[in-house]
PDB file of N, CA and C in Angstrom:
ATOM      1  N   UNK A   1     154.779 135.009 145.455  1.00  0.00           N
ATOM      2  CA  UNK A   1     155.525 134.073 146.255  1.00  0.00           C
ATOM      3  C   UNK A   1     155.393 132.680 145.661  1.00  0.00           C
ATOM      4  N   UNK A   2     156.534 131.901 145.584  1.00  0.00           N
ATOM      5  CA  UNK A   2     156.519 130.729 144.958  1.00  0.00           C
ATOM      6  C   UNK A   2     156.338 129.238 145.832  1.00  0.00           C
ATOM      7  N   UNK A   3     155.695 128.894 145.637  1.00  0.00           N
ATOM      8  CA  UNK A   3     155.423 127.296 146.997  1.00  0.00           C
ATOM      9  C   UNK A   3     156.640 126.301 146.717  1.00  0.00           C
ATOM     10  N   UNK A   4     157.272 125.969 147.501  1.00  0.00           N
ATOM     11  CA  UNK A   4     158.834 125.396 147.604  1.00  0.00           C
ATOM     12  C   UNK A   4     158.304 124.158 148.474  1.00  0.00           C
ATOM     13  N   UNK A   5     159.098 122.828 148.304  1.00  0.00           N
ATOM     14  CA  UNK A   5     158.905 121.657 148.532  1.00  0.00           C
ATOM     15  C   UNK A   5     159.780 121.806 149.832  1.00  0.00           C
ATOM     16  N   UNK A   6     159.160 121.255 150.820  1.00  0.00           N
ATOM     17  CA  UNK A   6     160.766 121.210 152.201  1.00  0.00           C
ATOM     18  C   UNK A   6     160.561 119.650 152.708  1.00  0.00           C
ATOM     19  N   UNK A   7     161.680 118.887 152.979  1.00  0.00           N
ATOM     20  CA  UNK A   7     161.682 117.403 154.003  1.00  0.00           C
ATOM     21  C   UNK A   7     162.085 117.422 155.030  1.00  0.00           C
ATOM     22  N   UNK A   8     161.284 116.943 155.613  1.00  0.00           N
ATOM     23  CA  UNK A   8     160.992 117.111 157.300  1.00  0.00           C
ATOM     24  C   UNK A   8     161.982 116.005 158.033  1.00  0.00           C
ATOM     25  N   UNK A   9     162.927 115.557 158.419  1.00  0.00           N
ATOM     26  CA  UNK A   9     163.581 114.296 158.826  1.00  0.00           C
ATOM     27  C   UNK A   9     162.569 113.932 159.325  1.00  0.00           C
ATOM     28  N   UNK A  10     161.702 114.344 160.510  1.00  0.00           N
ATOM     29  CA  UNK A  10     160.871 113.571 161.417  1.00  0.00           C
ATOM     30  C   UNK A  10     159.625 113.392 160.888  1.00  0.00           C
ATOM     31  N   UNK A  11     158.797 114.109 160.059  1.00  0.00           N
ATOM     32  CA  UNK A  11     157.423 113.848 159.629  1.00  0.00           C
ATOM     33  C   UNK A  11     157.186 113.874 158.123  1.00  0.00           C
ATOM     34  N   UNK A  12     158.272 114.329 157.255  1.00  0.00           N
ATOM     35  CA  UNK A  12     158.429 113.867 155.753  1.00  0.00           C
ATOM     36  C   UNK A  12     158.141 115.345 154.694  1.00  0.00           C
ATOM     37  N   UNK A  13     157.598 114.984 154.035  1.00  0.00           N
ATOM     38  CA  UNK A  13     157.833 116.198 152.824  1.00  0.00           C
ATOM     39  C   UNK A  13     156.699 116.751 153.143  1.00  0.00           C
ATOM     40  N   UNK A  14     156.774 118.513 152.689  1.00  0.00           N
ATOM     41  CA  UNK A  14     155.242 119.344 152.784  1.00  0.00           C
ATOM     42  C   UNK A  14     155.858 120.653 152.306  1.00  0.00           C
ATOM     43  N   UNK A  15     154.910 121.319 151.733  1.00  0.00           N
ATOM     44  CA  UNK A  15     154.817 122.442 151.039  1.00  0.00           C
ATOM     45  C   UNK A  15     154.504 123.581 151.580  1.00  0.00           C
ATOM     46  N   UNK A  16     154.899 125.021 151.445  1.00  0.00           N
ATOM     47  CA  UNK A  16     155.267 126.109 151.889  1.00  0.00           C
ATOM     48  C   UNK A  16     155.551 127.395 150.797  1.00  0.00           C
ATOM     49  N   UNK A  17     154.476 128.261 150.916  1.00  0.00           N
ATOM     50  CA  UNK A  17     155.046 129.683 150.703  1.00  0.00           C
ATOM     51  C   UNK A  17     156.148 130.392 150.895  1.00  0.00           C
ATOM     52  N   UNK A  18     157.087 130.703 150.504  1.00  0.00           N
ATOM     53  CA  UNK A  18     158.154 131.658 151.175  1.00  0.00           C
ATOM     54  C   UNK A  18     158.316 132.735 149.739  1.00  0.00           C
ATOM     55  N   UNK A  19     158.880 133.650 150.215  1.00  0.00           N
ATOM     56  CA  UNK A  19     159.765 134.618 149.351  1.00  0.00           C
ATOM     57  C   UNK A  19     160.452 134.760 148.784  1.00  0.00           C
ATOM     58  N   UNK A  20     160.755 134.892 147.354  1.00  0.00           N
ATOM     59  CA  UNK A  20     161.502 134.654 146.716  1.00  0.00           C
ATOM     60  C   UNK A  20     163.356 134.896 147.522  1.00  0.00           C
ATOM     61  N   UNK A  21     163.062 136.128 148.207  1.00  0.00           N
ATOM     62  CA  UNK A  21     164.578 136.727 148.937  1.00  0.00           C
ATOM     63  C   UNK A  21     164.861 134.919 149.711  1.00  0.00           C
ATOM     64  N   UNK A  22     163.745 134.603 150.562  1.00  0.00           N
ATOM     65  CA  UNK A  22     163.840 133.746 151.564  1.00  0.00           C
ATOM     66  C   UNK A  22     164.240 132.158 151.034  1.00  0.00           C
ATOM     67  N   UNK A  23     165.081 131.909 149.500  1.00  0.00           N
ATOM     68  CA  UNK A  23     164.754 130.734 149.042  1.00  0.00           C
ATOM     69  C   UNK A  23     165.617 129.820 149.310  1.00  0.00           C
ATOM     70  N   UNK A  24     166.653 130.229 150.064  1.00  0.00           N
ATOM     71  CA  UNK A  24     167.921 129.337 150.753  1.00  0.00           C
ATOM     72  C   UNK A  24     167.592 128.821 152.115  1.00  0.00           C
ATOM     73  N   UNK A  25     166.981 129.459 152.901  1.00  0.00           N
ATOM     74  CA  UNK A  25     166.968 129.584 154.363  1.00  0.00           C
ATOM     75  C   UNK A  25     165.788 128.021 154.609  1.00  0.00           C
ATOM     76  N   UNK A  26     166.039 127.812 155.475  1.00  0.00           N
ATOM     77  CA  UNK A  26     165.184 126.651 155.776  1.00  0.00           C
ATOM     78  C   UNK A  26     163.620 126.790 156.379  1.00  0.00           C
ATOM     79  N   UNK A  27     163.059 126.030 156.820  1.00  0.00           N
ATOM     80  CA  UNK A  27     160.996 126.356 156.768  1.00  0.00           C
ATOM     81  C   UNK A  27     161.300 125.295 157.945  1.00  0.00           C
ATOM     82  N   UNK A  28     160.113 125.745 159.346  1.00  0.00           N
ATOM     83  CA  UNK A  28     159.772 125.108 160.269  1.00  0.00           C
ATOM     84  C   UNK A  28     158.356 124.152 159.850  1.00  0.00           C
ATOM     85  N   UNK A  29     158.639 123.213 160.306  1.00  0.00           N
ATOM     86  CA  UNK A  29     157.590 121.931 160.111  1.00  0.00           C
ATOM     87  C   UNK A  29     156.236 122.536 160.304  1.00  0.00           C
ATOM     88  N   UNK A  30     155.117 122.551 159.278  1.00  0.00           N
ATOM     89  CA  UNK A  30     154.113 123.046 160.420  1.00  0.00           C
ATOM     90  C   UNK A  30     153.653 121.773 161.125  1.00  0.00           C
ATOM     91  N   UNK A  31     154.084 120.694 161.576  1.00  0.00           N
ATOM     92  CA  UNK A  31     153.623 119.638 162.464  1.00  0.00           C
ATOM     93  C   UNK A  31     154.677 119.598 163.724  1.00  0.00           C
ATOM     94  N   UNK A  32     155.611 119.581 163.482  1.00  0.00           N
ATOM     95  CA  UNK A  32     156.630 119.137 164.879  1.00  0.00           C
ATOM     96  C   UNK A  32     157.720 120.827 165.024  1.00  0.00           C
ATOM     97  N   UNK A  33     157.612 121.404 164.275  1.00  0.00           N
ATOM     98  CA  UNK A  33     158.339 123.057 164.317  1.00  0.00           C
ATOM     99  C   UNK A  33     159.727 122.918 164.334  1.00  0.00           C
ATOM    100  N   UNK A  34     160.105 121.587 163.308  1.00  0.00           N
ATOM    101  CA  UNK A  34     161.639 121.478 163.465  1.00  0.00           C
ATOM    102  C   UNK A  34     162.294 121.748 162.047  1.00  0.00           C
ATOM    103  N   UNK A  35     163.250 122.227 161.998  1.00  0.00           N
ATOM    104  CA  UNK A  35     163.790 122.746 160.812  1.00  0.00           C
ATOM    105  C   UNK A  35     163.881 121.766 159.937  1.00  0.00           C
ATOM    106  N   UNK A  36     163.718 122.221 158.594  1.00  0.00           N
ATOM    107  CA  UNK A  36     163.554 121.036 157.423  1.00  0.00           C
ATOM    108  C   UNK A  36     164.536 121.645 156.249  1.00  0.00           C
ATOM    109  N   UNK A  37     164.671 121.125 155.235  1.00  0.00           N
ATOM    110  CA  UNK A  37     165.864 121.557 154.060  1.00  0.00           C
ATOM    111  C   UNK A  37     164.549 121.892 153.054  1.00  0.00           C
ATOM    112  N   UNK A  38     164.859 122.924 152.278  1.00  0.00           N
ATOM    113  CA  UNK A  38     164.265 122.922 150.764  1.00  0.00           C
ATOM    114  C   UNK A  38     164.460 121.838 149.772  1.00  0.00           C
ATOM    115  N   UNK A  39     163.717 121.141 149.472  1.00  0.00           N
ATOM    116  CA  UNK A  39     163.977 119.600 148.346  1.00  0.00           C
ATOM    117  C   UNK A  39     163.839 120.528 146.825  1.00  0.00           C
ATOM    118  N   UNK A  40     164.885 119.620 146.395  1.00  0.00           N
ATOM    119  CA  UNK A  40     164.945 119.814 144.812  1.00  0.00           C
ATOM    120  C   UNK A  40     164.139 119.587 144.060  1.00  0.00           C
ATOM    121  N   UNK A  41     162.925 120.140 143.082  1.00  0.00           N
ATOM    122  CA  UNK A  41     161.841 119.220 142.712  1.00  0.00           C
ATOM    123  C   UNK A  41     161.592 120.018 141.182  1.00  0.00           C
ATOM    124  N   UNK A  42     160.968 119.203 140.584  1.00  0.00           N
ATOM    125  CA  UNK A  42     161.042 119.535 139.070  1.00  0.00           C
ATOM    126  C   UNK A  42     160.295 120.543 139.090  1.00  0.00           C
ATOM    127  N   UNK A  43     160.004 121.889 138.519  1.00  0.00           N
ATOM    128  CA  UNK A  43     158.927 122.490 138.106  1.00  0.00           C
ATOM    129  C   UNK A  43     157.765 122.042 137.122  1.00  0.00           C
ATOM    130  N   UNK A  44     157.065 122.531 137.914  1.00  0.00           N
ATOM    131  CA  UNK A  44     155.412 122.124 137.131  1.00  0.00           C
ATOM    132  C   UNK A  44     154.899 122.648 135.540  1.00  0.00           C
ATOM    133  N   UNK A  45     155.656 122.350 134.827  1.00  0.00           N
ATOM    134  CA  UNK A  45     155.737 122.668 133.279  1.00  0.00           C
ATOM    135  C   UNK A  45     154.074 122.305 132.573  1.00  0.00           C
ATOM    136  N   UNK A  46     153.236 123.091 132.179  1.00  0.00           N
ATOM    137  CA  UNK A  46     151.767 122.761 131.095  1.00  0.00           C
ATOM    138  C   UNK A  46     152.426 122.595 129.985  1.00  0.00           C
ATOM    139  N   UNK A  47     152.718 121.926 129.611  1.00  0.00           N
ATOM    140  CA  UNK A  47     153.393 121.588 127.868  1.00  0.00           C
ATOM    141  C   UNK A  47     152.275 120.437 127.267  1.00  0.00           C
ATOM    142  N   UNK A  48     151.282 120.270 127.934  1.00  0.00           N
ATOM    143  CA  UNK A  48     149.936 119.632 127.113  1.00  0.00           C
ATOM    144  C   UNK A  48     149.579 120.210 126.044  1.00  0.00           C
ATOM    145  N   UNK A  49     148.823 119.449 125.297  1.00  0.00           N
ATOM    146  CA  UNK A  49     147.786 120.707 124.486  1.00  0.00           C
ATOM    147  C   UNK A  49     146.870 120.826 125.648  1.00  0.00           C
ATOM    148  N   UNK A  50     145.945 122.477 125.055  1.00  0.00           N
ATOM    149  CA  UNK A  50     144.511 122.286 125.756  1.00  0.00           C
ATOM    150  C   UNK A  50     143.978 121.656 125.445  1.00  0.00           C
ATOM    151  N   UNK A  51     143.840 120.992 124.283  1.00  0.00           N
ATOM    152  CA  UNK A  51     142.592 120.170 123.945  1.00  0.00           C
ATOM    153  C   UNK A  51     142.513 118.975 124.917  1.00  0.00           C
ATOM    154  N   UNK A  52     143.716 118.631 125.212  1.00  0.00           N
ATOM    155  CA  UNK A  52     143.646 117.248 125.503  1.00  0.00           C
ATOM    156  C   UNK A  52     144.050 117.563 126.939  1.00  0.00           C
ATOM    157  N   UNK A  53     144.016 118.642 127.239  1.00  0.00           N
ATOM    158  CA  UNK A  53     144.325 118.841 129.492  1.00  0.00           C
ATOM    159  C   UNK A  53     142.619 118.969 129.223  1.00  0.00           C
ATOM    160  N   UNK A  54     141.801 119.870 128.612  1.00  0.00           N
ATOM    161  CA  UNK A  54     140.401 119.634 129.095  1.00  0.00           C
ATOM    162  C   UNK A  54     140.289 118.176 128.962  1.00  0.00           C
ATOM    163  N   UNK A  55     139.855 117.606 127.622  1.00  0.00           N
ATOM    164  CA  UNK A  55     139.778 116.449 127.873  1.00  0.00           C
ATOM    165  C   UNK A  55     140.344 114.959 129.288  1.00  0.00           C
ATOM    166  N   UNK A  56     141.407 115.130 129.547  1.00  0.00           N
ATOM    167  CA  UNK A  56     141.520 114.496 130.416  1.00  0.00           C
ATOM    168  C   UNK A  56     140.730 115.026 131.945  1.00  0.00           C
ATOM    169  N   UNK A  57     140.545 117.124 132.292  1.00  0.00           N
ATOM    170  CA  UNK A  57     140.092 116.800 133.415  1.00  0.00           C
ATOM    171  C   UNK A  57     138.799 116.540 133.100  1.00  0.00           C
ATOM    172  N   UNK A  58     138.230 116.423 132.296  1.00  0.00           N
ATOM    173  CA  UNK A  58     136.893 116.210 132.105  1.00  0.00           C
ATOM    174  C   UNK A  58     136.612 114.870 132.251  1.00  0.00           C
ATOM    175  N   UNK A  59     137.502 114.097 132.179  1.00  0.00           N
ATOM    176  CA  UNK A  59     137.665 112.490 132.008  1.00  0.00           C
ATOM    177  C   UNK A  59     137.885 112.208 133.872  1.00  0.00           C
ATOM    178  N   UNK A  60     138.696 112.834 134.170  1.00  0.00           N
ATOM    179  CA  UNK A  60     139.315 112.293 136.095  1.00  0.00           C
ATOM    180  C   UNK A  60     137.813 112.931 136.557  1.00  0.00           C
ATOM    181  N   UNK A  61     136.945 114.121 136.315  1.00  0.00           N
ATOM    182  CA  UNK A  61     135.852 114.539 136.637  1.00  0.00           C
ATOM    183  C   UNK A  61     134.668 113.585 136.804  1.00  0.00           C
ATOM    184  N   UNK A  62     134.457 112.685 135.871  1.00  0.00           N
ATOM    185  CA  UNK A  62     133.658 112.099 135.631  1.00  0.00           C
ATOM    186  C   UNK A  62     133.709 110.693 136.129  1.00  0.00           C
ATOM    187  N   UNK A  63     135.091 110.361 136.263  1.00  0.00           N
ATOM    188  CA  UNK A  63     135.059 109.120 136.866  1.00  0.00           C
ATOM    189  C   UNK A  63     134.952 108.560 138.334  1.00  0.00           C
ATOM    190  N   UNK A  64     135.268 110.172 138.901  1.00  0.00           N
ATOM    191  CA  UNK A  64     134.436 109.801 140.507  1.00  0.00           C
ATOM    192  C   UNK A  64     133.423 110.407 140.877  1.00  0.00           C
ATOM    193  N   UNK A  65     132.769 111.060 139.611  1.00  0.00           N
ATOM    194  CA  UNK A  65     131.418 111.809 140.042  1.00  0.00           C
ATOM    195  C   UNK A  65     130.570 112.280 139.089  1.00  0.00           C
ATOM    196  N   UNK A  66     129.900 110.771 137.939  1.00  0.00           N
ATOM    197  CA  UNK A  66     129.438 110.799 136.690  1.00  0.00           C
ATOM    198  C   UNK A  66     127.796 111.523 136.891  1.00  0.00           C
ATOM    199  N   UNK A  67     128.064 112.501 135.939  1.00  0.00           N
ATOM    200  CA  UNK A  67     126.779 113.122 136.039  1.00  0.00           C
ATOM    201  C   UNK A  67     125.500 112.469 135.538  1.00  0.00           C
ATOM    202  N   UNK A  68     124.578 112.594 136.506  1.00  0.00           N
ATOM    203  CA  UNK A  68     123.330 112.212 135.769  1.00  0.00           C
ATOM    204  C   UNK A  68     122.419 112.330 135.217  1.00  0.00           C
ATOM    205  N   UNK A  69     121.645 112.130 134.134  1.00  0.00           N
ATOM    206  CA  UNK A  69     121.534 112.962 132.881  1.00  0.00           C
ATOM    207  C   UNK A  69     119.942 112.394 133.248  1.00  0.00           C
ATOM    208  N   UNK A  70     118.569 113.177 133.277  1.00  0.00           N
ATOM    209  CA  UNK A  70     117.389 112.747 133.298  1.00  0.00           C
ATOM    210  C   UNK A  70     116.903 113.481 132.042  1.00  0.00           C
ATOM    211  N   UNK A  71     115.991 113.050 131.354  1.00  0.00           N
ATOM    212  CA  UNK A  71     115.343 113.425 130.031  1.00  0.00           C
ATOM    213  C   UNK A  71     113.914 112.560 129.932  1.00  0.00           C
ATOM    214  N   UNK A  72     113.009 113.852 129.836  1.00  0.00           N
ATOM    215  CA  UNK A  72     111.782 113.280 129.682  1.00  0.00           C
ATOM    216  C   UNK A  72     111.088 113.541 128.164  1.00  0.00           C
ATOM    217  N   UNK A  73     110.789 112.447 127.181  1.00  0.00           N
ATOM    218  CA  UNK A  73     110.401 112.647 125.929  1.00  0.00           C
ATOM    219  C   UNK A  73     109.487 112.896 125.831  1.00  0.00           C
ATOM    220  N   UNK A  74     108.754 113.894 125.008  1.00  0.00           N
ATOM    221  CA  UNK A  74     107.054 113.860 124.594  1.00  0.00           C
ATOM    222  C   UNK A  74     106.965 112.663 123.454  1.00  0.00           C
ATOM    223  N   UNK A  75     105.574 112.331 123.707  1.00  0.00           N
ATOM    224  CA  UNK A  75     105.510 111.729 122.456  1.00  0.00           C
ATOM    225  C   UNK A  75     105.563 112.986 121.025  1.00  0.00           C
ATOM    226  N   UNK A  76     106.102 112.215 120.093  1.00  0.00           N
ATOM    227  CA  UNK A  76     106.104 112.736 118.912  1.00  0.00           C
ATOM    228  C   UNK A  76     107.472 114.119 118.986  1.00  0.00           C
ATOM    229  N   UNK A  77     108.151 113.976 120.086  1.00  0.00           N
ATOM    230  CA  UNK A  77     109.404 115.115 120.268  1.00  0.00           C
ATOM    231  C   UNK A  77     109.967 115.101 118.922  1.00  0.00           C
ATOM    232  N   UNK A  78     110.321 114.052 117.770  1.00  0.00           N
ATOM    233  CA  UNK A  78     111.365 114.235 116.810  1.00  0.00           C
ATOM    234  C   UNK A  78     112.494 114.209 116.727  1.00  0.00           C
ATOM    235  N   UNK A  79     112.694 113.543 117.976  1.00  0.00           N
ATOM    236  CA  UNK A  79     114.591 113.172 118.081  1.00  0.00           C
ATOM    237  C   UNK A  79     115.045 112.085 117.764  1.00  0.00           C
ATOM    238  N   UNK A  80     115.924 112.209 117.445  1.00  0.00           N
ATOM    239  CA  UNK A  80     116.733 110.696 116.859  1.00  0.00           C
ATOM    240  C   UNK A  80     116.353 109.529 117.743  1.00  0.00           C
ATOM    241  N   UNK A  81     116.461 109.864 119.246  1.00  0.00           N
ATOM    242  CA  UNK A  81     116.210 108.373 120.392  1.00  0.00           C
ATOM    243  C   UNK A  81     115.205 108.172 119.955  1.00  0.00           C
ATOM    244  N   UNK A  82     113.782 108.725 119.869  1.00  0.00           N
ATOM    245  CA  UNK A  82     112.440 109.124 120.094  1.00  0.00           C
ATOM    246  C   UNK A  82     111.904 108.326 118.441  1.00  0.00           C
ATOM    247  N   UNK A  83     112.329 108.696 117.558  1.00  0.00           N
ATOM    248  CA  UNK A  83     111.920 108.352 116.068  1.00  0.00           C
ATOM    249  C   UNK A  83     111.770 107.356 115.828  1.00  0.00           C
ATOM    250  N   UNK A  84     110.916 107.030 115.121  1.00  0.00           N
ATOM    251  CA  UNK A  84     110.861 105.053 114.943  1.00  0.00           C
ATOM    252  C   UNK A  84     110.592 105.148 113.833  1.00  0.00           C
ATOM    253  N   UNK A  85     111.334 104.640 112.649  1.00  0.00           N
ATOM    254  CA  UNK A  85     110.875 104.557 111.475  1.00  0.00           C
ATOM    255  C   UNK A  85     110.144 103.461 110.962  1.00  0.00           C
ATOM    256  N   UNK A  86     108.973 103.899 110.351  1.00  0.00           N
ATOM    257  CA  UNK A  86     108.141 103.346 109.979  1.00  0.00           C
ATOM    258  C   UNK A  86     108.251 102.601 108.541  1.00  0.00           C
ATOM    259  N   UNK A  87     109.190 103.031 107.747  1.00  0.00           N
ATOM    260  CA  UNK A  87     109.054 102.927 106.585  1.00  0.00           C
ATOM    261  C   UNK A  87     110.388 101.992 105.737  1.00  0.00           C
ATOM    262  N   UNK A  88     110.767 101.409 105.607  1.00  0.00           N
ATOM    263  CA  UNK A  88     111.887 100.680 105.156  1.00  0.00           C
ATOM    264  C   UNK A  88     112.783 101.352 104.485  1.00  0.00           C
ATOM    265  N   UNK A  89     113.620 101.368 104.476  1.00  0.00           N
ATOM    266  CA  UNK A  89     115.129 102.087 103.901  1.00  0.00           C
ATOM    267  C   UNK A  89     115.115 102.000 102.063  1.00  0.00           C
ATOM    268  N   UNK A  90     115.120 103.029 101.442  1.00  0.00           N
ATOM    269  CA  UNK A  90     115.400 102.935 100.040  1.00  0.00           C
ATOM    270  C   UNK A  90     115.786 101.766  99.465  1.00  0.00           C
ATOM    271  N   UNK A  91     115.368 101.130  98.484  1.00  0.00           N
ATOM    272  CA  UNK A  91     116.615  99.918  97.994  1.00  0.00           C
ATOM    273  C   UNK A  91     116.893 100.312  96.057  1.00  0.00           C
ATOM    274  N   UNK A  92     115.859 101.448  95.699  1.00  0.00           N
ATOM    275  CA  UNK A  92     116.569 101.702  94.883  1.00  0.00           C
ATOM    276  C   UNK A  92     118.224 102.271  94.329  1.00  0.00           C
ATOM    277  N   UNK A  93     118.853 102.803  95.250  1.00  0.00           N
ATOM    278  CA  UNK A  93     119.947 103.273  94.925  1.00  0.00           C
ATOM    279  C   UNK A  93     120.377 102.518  96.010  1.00  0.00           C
ATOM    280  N   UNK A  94     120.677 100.856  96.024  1.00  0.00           N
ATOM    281  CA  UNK A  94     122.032 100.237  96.782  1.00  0.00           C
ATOM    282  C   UNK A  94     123.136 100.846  96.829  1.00  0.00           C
ATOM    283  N   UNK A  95     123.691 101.007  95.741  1.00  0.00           N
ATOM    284  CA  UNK A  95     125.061 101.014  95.255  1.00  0.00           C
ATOM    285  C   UNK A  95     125.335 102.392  96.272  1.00  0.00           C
ATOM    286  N   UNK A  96     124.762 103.338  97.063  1.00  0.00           N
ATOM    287  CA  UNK A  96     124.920 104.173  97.507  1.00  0.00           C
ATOM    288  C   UNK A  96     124.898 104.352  99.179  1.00  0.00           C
ATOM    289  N   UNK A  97     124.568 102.799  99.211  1.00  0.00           N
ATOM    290  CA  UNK A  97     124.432 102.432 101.390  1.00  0.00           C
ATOM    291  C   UNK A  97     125.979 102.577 101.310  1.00  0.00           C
ATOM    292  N   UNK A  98     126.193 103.426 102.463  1.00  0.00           N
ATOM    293  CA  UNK A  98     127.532 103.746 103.340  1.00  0.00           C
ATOM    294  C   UNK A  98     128.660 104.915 102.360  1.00  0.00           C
ATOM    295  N   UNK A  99     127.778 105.440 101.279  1.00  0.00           N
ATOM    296  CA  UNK A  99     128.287 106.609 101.115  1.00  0.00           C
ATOM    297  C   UNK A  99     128.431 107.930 101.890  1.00  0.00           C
TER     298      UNK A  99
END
């Protein structure tokens, strides 16, 4: 069954199940039970990539409900945050910083 858009004169637009047979016939309000028209409305086309529909819901996800990330380091763990270098950066081979 396909969900069809209907406008309500008295209480406005709302959505509805019906049957494909049933797609002319008109839908009672479920607020005031008065007959409403089927509205013309674009179909809901995915023509995104996936890459970029995850990406965005992952993006609307996060912006009203950013996860919070707790991490407890050992000393000496070996991670990039954690590492402190002790030792000064090569300077024999300059010619090779940002290769």
């Amino acid at each position: 069954m396909p969900l069809y858009n209907y406008v309500c004169n008295a209480c406005g637009p709302f959505e509805s199940w019906s049957s494909m047979s049933e797609e002319d016939r008109g839908c009672a309000c479920p607020d005031c039970s008065g007959a409403s028209e089927r509205d013309v409305a674009a179909p809901h086309l995915g023509l995104m990539n996936t890459t970029l529909r995850r990406a965005l819901a992952r993006s609307e996800k996060s912006t009203s409900e950013p996860s919070v990330v707790k991490r407890s380091h050992l000393a000496g763990c070996g991670c990039s945050l954690c590492k402190v270098s002790k030792k000064p950066p090569s300077v024999r081979r300059r010619w090779m910083i940002g290769h």
